[in-house]
Protein backbone atom coordinates (compact mmCIF):
# COMPACT_ATOMS: atom_id res chain seq x y z
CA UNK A 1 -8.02 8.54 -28.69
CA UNK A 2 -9.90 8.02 -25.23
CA UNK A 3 -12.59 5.32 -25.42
CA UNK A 4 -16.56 6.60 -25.54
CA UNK A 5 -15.96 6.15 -21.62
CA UNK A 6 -13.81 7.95 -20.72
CA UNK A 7 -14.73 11.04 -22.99
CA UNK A 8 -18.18 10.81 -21.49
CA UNK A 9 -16.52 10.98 -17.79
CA UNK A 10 -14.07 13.63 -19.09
CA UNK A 11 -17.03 15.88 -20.26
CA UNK A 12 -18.79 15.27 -16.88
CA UNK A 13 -15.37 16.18 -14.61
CA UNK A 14 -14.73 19.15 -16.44
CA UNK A 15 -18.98 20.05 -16.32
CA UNK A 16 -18.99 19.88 -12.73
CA UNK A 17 -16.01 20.53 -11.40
CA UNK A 18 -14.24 17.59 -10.84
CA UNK A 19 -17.34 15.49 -9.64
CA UNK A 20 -18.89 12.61 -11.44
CA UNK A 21 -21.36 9.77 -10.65
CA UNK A 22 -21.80 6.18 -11.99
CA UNK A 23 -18.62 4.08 -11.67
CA UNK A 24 -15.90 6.65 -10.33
CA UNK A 25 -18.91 8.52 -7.75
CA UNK A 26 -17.17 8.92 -4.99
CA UNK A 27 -13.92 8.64 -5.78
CA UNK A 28 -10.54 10.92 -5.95
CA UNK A 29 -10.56 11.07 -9.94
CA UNK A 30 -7.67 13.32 -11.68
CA UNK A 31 -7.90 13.96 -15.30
CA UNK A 32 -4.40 13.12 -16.26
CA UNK A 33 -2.96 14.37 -19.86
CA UNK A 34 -0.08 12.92 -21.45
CA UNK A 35 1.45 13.34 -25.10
CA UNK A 36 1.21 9.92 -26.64
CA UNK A 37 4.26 7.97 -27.55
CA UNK A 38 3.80 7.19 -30.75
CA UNK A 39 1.10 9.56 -31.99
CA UNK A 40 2.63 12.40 -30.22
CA UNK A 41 -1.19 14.23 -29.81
CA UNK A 42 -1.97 14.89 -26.35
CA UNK A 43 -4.09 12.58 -24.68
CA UNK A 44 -6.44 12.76 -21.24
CA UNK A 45 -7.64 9.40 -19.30
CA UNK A 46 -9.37 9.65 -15.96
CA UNK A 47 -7.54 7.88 -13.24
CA UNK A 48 -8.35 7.58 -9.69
CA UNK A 49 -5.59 8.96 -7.29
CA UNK A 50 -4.40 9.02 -4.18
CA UNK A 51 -3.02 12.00 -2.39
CA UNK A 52 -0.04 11.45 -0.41
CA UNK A 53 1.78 14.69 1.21
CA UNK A 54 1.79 17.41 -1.95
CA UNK A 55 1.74 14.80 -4.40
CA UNK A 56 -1.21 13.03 -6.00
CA UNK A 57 -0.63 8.99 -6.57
CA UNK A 58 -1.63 7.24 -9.15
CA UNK A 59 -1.63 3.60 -10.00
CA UNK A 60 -0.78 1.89 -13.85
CA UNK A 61 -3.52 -0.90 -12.84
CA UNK A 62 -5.10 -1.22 -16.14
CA UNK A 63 -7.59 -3.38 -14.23
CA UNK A 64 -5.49 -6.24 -13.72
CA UNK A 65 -4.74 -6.67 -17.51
CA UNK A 66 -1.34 -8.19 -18.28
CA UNK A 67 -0.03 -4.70 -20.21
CA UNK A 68 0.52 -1.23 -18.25
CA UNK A 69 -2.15 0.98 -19.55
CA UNK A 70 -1.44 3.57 -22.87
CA UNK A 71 -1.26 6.27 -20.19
CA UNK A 72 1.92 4.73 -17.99
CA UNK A 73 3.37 4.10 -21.83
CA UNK A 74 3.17 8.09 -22.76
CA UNK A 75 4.52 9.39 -19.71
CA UNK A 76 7.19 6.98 -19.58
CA UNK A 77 8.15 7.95 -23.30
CA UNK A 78 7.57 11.71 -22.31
CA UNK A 79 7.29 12.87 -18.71
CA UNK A 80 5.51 16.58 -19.33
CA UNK A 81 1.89 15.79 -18.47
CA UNK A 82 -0.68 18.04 -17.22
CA UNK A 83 -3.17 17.21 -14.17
CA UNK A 84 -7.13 18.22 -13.37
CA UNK A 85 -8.05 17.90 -10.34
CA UNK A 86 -11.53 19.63 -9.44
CA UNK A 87 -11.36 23.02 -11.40
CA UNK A 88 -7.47 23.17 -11.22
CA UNK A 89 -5.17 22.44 -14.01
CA UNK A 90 -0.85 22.02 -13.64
CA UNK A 91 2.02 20.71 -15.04
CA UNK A 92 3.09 18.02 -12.97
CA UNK A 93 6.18 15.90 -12.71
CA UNK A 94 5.98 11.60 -12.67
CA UNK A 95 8.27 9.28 -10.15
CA UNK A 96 8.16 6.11 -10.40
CA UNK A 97 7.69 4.67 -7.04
CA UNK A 98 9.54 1.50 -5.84
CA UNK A 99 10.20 -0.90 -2.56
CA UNK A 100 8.18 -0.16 0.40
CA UNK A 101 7.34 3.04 -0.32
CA UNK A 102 5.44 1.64 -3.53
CA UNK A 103 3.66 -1.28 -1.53
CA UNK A 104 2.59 1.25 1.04
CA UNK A 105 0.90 3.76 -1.20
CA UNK A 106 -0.82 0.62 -3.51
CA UNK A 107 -1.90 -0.81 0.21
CA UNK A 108 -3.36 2.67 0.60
CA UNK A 109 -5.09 2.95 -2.56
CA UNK A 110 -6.77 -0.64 -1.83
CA UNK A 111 -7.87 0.69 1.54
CA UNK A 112 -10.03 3.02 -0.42
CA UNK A 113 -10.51 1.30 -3.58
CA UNK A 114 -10.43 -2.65 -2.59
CA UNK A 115 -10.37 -2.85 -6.81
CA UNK A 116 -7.06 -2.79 -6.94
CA UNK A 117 -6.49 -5.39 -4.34
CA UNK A 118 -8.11 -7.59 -7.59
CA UNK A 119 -6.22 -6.17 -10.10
CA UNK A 120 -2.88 -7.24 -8.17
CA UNK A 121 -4.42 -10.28 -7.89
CA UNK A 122 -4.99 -11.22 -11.62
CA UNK A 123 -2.23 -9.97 -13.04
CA UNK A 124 1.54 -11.65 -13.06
CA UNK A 125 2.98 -8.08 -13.79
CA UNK A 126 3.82 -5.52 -11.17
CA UNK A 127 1.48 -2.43 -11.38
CA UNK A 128 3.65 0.61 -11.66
CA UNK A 129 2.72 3.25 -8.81
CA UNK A 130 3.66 6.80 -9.79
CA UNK A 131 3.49 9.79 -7.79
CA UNK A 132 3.03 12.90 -9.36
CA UNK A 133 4.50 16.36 -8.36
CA UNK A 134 3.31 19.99 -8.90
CA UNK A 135 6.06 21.88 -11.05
CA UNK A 136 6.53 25.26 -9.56
C-alpha cells in the first residue's frame, strides 16, 4: 500500500497530467506500477526518471537507505509493470543496468537531481539503475 505521500502525489499526477508541485515540482516524475512480490496486488510509487534514447531511467535510490526500495523488489520478482508518464500509460519492460553504462546514467540523474549524489553517498549498497523499455 503506497504511503499517504505518495497517494497524495499520485492523485495530483494523474489530476494534472503528469505535473505536480511541492517536493517533485519540477522534476521528470513517472508513475511506475508493479505487482507486489509477496502480496501480488498491483502497486504504483512515483519515481523520478531519466530519459535516455526511447527508454525512461529510473534509479532504486530509496534515499540512501541501506534496502532497495519495495518497488525494485516487485519488479525484480515480476518484470510486467506499467508506466505514466504525463497522460500516457504502457507496459514497459525493466533492464537492469550495469558497468559504465550504469555509472553514466546515475552521473546523469545527479546532474539533474544532485539528491542522488547523497543517497550514493550514505549508503554502502549499490543503487540499482534500471532502464525501462516501451513493449510494442
Amino acid at each position: 500500500m503506497p504511503s499517504e505521500f505518495n497517494e497524495k502525489v499520485i492523485e495530483e499526477f494523474r489530476a494534472n497530467g503528469g505535473k505536480v508541485g511541492g517536493y517533485f515540482e519540477g522534476s521528470k516524475l513517472l508513475l511506475l506500477t508493479t505487482t507486489g512480490a509477496k502480496s501480488g496486488n498491483r502497486v504504483t510509487t512515483p519515481v523520478m526518471y531519466l530519459p535516455d534514447g526511447d527508454r525512461l531511467v529510473i534509479i532504486a535510490s530509496n534515499a540512501g537507505a541501506d534496502s532497495h526500495p519495495a518497488w525494485y523488489h516487485n519488479l525484480l520478482a515480476n518484470p510486467d509493470v506499467t508506466v505514466e508518464v504525463g497522460t500516457e500509460s504502457f507496459e514497459a519492460k525493466p533492464e537492469h543496468i550495469e558497468g559504465e553504462e550504469r555509472d553514466r546514467l546515475y552521473a546523469a540523474m545527479v546532474a539533474v537531481a544532485p539528491g542522488f549524489a547523497e543517497y550514493e553517498a550514505k549508503t554502502s549498497r549499490r543503487i540499482p539503475v534500471v532502464a525501462l523499455t516501451r513493449v510494442a
